[in-house]
N, C-alpha and C. Protein backbone atom coordinates (compact mmCIF):
# COMPACT_ATOMS: atom_id res chain seq x y z
N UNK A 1 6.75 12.95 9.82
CA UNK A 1 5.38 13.09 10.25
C UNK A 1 4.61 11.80 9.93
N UNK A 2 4.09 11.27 11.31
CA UNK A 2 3.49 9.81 10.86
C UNK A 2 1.64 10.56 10.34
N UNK A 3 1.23 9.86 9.31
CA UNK A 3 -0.17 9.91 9.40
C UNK A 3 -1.27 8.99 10.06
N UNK A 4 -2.24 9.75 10.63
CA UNK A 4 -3.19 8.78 10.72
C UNK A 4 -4.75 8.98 10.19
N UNK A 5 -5.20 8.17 9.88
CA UNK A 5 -6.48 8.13 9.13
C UNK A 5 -7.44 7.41 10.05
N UNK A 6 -8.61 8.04 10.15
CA UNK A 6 -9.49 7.03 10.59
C UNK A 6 -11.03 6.88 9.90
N UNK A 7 -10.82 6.03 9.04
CA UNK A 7 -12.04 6.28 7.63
C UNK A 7 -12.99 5.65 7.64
N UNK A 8 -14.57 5.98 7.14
CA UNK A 8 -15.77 5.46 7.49
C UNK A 8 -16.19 5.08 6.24
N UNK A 9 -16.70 3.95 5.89
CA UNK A 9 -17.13 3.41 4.61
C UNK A 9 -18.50 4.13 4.67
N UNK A 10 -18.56 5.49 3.67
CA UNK A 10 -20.09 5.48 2.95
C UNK A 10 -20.45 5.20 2.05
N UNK A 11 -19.79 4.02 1.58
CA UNK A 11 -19.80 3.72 0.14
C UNK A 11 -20.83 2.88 -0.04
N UNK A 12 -21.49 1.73 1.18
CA UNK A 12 -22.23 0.53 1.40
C UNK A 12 -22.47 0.98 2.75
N UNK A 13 -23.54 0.45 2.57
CA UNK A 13 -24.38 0.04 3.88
C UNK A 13 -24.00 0.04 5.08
N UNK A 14 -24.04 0.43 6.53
CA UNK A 14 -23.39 -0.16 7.69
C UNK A 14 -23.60 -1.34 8.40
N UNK A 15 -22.72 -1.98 8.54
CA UNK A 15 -23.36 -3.25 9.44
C UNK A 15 -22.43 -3.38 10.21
N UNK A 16 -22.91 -4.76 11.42
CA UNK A 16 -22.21 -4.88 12.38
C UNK A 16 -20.46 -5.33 12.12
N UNK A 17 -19.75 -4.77 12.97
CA UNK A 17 -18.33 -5.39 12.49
C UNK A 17 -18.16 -6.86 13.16
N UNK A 18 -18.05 -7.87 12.11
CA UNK A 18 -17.53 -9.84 12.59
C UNK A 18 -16.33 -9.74 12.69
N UNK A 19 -15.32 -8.91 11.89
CA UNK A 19 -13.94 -9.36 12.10
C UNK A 19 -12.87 -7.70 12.30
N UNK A 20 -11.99 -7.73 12.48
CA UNK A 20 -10.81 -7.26 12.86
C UNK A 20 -9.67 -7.53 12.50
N UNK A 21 -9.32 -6.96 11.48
CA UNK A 21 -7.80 -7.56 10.80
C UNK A 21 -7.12 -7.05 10.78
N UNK A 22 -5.35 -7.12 11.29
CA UNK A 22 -4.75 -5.91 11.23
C UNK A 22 -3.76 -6.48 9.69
N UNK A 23 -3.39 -5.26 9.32
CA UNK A 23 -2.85 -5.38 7.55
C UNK A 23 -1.47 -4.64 7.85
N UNK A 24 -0.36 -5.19 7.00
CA UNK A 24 0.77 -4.39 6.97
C UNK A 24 0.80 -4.13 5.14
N UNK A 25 1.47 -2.86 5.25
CA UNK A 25 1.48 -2.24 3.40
C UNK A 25 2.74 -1.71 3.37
N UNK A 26 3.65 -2.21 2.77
CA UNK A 26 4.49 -1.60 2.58
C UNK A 26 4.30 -0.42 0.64
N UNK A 27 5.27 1.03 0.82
CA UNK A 27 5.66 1.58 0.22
C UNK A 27 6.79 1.15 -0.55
N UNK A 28 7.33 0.41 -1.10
CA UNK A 28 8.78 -0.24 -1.43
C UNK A 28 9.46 0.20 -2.35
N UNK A 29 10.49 0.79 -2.20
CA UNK A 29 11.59 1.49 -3.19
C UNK A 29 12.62 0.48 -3.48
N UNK A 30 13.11 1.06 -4.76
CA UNK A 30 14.01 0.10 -5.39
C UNK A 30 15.32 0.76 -5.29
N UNK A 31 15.30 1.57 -4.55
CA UNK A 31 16.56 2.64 -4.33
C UNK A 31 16.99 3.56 -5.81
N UNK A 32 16.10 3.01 -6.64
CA UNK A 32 16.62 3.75 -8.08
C UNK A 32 15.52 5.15 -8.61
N UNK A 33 14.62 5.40 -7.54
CA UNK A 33 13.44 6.28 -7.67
C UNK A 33 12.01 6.20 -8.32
N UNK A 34 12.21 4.21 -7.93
CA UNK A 34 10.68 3.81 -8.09
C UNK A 34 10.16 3.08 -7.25
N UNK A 35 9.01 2.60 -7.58
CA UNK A 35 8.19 2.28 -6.50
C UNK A 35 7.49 0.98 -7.09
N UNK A 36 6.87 -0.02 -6.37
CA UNK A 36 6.21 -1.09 -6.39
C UNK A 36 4.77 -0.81 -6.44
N UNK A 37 3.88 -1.00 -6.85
CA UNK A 37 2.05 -0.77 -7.04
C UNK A 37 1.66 -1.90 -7.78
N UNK A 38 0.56 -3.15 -7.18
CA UNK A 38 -0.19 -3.67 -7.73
C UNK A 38 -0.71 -3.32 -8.61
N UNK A 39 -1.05 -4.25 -9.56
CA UNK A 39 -1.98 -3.64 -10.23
C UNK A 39 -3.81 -4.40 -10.30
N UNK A 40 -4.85 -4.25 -9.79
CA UNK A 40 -5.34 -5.35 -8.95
C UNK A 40 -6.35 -5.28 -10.13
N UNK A 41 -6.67 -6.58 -10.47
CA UNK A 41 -8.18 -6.67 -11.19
C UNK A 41 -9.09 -7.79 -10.45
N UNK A 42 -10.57 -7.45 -9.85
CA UNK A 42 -11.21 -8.45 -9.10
C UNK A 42 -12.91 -8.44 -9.87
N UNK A 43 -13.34 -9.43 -9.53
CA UNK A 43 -14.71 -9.35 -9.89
C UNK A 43 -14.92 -10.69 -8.45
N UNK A 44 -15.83 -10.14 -7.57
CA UNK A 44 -16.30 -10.30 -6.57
C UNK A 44 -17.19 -9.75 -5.67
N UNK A 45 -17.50 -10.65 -4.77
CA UNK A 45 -18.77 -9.67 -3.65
C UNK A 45 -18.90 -7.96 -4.14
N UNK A 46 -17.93 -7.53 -3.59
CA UNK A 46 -17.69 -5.74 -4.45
C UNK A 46 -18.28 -5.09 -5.59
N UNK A 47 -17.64 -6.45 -6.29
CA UNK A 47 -18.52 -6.26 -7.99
C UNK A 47 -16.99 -6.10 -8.91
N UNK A 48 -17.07 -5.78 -9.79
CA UNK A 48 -15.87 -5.72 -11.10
C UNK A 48 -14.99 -4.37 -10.67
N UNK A 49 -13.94 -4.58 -10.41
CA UNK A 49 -12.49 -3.29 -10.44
C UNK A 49 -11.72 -3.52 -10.71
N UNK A 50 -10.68 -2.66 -11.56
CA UNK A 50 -9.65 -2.57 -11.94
C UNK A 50 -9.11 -1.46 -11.60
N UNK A 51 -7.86 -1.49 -10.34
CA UNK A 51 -7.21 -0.14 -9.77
C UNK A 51 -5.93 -0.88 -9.16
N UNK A 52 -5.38 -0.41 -8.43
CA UNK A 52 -4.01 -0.01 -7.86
C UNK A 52 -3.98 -0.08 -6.31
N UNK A 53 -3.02 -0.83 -6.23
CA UNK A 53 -3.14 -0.94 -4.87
C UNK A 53 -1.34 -1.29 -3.70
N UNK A 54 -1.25 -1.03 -2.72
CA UNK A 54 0.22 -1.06 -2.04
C UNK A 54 0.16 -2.95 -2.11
N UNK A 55 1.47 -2.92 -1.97
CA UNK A 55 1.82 -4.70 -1.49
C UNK A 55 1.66 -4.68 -0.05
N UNK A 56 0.87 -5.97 0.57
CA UNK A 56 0.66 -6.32 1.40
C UNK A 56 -0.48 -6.86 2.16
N UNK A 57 -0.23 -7.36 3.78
CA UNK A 57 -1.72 -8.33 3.41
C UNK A 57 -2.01 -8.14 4.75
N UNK A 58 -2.69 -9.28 5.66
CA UNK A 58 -2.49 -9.62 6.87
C UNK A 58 -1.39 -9.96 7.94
N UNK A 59 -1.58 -9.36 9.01
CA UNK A 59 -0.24 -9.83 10.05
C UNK A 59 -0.84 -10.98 10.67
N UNK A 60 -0.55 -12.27 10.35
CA UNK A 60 -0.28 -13.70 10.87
C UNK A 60 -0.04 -13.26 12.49
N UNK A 61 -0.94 -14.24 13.06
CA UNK A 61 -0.57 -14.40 14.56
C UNK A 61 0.66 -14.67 15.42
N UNK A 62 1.18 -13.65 16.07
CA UNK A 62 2.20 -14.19 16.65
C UNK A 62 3.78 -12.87 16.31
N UNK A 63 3.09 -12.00 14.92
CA UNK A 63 3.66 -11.39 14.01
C UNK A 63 3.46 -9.49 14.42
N UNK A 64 4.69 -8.42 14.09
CA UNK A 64 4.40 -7.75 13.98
C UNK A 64 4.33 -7.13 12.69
N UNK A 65 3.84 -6.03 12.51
CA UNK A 65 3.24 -5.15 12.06
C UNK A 65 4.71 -5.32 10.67
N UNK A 66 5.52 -4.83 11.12
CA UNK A 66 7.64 -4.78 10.76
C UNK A 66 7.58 -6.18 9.90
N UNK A 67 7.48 -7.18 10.78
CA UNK A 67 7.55 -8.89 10.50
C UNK A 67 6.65 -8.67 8.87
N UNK A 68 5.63 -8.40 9.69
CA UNK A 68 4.30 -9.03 8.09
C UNK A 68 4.90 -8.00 7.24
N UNK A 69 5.27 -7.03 6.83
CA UNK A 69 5.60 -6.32 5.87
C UNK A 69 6.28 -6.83 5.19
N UNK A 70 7.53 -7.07 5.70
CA UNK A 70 8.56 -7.94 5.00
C UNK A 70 8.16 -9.05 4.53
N UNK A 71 7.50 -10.20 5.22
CA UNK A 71 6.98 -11.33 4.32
C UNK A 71 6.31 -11.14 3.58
N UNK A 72 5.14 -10.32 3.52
CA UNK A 72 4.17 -9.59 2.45
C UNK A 72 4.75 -9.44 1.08
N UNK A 73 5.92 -8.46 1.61
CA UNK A 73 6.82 -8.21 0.29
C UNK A 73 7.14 -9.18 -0.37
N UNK A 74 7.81 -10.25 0.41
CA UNK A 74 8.75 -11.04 -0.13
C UNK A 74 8.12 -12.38 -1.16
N UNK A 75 6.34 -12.60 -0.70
CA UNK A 75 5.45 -13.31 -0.86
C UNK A 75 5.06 -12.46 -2.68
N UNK A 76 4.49 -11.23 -2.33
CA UNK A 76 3.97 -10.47 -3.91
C UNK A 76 4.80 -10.35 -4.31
N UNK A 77 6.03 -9.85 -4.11
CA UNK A 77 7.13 -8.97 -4.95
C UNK A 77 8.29 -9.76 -4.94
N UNK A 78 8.45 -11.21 -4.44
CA UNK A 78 9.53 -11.98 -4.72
C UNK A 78 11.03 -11.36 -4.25
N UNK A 79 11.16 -10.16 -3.53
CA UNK A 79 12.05 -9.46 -2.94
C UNK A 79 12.43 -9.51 -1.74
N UNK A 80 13.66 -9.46 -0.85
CA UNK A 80 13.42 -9.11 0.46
C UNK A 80 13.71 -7.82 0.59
N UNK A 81 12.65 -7.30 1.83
CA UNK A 81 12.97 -5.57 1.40
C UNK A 81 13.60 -5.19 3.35
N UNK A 82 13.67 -4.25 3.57
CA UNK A 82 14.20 -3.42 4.43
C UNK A 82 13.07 -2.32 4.64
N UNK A 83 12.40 -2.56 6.09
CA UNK A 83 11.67 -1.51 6.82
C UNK A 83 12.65 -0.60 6.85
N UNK A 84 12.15 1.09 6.28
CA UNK A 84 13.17 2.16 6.59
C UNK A 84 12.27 3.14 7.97
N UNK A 85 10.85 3.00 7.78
CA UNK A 85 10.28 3.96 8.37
C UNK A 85 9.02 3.56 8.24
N UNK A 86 8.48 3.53 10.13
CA UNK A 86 6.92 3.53 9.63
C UNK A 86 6.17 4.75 9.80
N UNK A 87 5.34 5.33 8.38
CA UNK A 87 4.59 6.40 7.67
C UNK A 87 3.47 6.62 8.11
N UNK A 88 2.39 5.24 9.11
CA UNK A 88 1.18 5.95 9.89
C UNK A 88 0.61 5.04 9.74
N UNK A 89 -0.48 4.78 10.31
CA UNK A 89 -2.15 4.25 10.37
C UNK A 89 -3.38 4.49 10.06
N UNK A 90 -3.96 3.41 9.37
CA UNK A 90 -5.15 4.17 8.31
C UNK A 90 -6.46 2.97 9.42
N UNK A 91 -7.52 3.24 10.60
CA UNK A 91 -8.34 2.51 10.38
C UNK A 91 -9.27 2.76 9.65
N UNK A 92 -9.80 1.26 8.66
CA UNK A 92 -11.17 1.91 8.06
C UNK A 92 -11.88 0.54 7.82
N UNK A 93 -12.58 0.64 6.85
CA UNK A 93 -14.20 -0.52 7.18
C UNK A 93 -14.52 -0.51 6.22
N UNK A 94 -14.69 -2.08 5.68
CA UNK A 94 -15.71 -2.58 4.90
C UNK A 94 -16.83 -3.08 5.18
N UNK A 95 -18.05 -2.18 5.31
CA UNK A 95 -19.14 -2.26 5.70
C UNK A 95 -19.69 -3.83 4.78
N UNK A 96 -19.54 -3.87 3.58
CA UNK A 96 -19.82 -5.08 3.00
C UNK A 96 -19.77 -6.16 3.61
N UNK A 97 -18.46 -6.75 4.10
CA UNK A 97 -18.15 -7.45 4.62
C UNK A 97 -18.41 -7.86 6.24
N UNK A 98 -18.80 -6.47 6.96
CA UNK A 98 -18.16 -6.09 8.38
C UNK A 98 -17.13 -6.53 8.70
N UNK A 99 -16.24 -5.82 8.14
CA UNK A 99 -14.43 -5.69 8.72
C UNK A 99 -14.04 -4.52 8.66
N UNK A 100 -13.48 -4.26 9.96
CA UNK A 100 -12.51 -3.33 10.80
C UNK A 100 -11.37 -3.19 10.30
N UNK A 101 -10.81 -2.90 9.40
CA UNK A 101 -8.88 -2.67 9.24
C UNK A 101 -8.17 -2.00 9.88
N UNK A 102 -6.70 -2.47 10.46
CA UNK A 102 -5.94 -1.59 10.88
C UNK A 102 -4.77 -1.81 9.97
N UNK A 103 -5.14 -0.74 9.37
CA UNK A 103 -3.21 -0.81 8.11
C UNK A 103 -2.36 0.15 8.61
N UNK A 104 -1.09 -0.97 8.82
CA UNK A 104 0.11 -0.24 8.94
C UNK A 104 0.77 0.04 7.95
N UNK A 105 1.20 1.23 7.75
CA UNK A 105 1.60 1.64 6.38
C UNK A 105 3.70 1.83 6.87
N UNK A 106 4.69 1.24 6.20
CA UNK A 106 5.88 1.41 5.97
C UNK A 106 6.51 1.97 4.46
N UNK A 107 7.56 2.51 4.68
CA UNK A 107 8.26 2.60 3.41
C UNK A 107 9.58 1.57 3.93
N UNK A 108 9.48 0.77 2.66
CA UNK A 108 10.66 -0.49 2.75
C UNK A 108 11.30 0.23 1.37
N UNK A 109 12.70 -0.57 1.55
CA UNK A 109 13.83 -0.75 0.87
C UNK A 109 14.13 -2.05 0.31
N UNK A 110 13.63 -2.34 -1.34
CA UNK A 110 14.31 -3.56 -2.00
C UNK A 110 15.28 -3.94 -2.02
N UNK A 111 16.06 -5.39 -1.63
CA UNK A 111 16.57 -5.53 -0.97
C UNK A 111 17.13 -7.06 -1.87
N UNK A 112 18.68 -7.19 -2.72
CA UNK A 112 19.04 -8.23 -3.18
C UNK A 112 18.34 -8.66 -4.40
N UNK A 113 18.52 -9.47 -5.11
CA UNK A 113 18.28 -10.56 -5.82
C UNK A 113 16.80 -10.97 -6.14
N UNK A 114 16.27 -10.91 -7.16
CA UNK A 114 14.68 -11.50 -7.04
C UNK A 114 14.49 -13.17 -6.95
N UNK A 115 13.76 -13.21 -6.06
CA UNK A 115 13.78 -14.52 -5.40
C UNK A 115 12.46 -15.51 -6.15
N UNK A 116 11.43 -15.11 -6.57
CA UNK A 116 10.67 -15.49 -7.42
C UNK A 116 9.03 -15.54 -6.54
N UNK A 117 7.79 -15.10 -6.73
CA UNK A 117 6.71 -14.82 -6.02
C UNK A 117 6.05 -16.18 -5.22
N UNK A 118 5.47 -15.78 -4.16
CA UNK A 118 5.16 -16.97 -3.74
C UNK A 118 3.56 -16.63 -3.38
N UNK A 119 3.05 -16.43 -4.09
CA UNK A 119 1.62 -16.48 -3.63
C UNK A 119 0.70 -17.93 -2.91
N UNK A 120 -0.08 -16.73 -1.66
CA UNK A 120 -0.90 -17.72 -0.95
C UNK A 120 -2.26 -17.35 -0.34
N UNK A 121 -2.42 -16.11 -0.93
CA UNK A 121 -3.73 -15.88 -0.48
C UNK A 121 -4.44 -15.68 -1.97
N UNK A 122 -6.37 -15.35 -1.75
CA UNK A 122 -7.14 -15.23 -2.36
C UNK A 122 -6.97 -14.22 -2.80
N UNK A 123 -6.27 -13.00 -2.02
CA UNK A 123 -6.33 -11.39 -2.20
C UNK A 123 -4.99 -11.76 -3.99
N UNK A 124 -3.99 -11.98 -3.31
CA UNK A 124 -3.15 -12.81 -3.99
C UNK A 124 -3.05 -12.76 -5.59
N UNK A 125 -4.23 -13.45 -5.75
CA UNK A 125 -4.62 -13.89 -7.11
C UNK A 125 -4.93 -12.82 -7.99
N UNK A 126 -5.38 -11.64 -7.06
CA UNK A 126 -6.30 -10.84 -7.78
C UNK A 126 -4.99 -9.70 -8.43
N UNK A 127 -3.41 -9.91 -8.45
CA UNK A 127 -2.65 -9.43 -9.03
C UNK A 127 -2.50 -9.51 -9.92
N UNK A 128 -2.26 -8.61 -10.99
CA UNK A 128 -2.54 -9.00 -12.88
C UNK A 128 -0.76 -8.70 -12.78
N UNK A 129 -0.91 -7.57 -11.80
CA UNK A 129 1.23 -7.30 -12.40
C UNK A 129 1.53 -6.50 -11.30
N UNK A 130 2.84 -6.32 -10.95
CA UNK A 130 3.27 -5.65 -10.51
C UNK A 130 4.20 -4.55 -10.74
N UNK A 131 3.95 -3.06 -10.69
CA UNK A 131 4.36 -2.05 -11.51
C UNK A 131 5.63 -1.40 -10.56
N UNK A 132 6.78 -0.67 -11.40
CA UNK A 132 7.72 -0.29 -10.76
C UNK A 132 8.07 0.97 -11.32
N UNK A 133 7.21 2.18 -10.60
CA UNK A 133 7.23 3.18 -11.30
C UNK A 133 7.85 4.23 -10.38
N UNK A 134 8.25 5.87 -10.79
CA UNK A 134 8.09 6.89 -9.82
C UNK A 134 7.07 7.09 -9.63
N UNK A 135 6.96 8.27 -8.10
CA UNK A 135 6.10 8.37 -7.50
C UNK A 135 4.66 9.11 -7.64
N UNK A 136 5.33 10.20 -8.39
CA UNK A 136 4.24 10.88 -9.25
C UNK A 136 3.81 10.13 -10.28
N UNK A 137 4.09 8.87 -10.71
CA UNK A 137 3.22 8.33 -11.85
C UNK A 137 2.56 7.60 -11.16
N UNK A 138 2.76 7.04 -10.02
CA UNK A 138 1.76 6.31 -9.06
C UNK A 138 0.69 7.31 -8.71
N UNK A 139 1.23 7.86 -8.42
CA UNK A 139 0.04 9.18 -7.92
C UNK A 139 -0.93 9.46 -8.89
N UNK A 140 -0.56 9.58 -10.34
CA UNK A 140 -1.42 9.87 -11.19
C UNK A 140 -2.54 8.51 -11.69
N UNK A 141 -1.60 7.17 -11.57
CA UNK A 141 -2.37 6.09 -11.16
C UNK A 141 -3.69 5.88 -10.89
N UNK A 142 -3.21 6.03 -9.24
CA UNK A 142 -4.48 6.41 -8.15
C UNK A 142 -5.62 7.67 -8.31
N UNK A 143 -5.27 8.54 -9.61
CA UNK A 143 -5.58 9.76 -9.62
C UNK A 143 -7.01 9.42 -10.50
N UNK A 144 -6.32 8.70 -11.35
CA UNK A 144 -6.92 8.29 -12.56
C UNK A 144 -7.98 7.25 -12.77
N UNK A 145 -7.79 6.55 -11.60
CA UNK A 145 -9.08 5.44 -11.48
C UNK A 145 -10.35 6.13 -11.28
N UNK A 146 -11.26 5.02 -12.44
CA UNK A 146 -12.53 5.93 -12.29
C UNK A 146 -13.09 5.61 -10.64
N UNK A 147 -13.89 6.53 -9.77
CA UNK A 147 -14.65 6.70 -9.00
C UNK A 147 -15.76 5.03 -9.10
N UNK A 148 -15.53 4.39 -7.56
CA UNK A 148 -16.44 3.36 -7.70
C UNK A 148 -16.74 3.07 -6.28
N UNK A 149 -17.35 2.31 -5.62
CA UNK A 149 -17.49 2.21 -4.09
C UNK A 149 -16.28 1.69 -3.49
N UNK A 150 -15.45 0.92 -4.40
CA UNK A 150 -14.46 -0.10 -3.37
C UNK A 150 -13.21 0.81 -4.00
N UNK A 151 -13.44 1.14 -5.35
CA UNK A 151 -11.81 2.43 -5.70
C UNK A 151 -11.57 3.44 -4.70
N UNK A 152 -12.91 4.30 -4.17
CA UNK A 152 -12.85 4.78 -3.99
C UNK A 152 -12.43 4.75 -2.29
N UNK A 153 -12.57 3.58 -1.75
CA UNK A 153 -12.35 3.02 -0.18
C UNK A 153 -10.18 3.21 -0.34
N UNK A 154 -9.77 2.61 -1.36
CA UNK A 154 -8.70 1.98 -1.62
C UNK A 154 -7.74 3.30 -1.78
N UNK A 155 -7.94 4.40 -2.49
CA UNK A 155 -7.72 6.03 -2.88
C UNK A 155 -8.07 6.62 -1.64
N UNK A 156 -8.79 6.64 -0.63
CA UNK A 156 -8.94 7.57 0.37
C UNK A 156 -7.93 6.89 1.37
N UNK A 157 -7.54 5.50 1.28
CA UNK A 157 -6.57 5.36 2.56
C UNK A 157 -5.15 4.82 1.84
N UNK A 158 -4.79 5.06 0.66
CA UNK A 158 -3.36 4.85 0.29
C UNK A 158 -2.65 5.85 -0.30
N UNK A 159 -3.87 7.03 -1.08
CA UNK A 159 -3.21 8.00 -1.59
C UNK A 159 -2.39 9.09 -0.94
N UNK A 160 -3.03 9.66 0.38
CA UNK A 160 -2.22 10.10 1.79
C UNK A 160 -0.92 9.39 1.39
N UNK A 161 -0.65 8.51 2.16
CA UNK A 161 0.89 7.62 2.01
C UNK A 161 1.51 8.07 0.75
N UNK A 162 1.34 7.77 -0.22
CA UNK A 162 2.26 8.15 -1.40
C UNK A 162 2.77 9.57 -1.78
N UNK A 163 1.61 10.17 -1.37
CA UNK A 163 1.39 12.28 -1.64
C UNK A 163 2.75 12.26 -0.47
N UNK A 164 2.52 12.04 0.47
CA UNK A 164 3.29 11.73 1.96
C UNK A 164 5.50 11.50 1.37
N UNK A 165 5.60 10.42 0.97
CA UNK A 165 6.69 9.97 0.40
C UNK A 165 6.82 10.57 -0.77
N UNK A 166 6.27 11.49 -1.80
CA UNK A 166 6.73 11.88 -2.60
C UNK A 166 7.16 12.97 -2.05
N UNK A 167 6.45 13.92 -0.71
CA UNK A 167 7.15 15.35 -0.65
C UNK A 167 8.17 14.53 0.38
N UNK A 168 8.39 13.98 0.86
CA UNK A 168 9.64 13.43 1.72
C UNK A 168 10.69 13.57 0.56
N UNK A 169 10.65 12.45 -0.63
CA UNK A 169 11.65 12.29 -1.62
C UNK A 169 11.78 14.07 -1.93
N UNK A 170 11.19 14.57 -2.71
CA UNK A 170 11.40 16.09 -2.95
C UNK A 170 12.03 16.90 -1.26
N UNK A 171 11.59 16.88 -0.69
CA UNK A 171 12.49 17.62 0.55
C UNK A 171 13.98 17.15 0.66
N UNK A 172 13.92 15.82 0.56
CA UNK A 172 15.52 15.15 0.20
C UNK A 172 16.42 15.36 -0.92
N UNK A 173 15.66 15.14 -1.97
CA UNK A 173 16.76 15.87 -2.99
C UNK A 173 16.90 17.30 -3.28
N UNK A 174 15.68 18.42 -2.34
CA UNK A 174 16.30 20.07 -2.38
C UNK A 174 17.27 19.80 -1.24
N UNK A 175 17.27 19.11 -0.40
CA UNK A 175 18.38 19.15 0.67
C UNK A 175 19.89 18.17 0.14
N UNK A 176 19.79 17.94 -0.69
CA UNK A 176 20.88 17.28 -1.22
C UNK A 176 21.50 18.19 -2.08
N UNK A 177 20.32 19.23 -3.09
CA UNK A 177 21.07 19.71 -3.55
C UNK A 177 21.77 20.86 -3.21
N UNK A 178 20.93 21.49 -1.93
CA UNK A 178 21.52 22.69 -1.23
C UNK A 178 22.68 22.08 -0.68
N UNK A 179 22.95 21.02 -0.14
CA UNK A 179 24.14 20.57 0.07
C UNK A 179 25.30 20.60 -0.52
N UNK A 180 24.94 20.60 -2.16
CA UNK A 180 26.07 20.87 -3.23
C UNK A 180 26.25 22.19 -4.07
N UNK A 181 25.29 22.91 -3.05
CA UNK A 181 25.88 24.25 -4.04
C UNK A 181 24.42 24.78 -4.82
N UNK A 182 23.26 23.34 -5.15
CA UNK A 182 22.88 23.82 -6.07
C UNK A 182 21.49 24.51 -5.88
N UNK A 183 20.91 25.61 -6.25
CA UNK A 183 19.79 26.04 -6.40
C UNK A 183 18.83 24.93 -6.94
């Protein structure tokens, strides 16, 4: 089941939209039953946050949706990963700014050898670490951030996705285990 979101910033003000960006996010598993989550600290236009957020950025011209994921990854997380499935579309808006997002949301597969990070954007910087947890501790993560205008933008269009892939993972391992016999 792909999701789609289509979300309205009432967090700030409305204004006219200047830009249009489309974003790829990958979900990224390590095949061992964890997961990749920024961990983002910013003090900017927005104002001061500290929360959680998917890897990934802008799709570069010329690029799809598949393409930018993978470099995304490979850029924050120093990995090359493997698109397994794409999970849905979130548009939504930063009225602050006037920008339009279109995030494509994937679950990738880590993939080889760590290759070492290559950061190049501004967004970039604002990484303190990168966490490699299960999915329900991500969830509780996102659960757990206090309530703020821009947390709260970031939790209404990533937490879907994860709630999403955790009952996928749970439907897979009752079907694995009914496979073996087991209750």
């Amino acid at each position: 089941m792909k999701i789609l979101l289509n979300l309205q910033d009432d967090e700030y003000p409305a204004r006219p939209i200047k830009e249009i960006r489309e974003i790829a996010r990958g979900l990224v598993s390590d095949g061992h039953g964890c997961y990749a989550v920024h961990h983002i600290i910013r003090q900017d236009l927005f104002g001061s946050f500290d929360y959680f957020e998917t890897p990934g950025g802008g799709v570069d011209q010329g690029e799809t949706p598949e393409v930018a994921v993978v470099r995304e990854c490979r850029e924050e997380l120093g990995y090359s990963v493997k698109v397994l499935d794409d999970l849905g579309f979130v548009d939504d808006f930063y009225n602050l700014i006037g920008r339009e997002n279109h995030n494509h949301f994937f679950i990738c597969l880590r993939e080889g050898d760590y290759l070492g990070r290559h950061f190049v954007s501004a967004g970039d910087q604002m990484i303190k670490e990168t966490l490699w947890l299960p999915i329900e501790q991500i969830i509780r993560l996102y659960e757990g951030v206090p309530d703020g205008k821009l947390t709260n933008l970031v939790k209404a269009r990533e937490l879907p996705f994860w709630k999403e892939v955790s009952k996928r993972s749970q439907l897979a391992l009752k079907g694995l285990a009914e496979s073996h016999g087991v209750e």
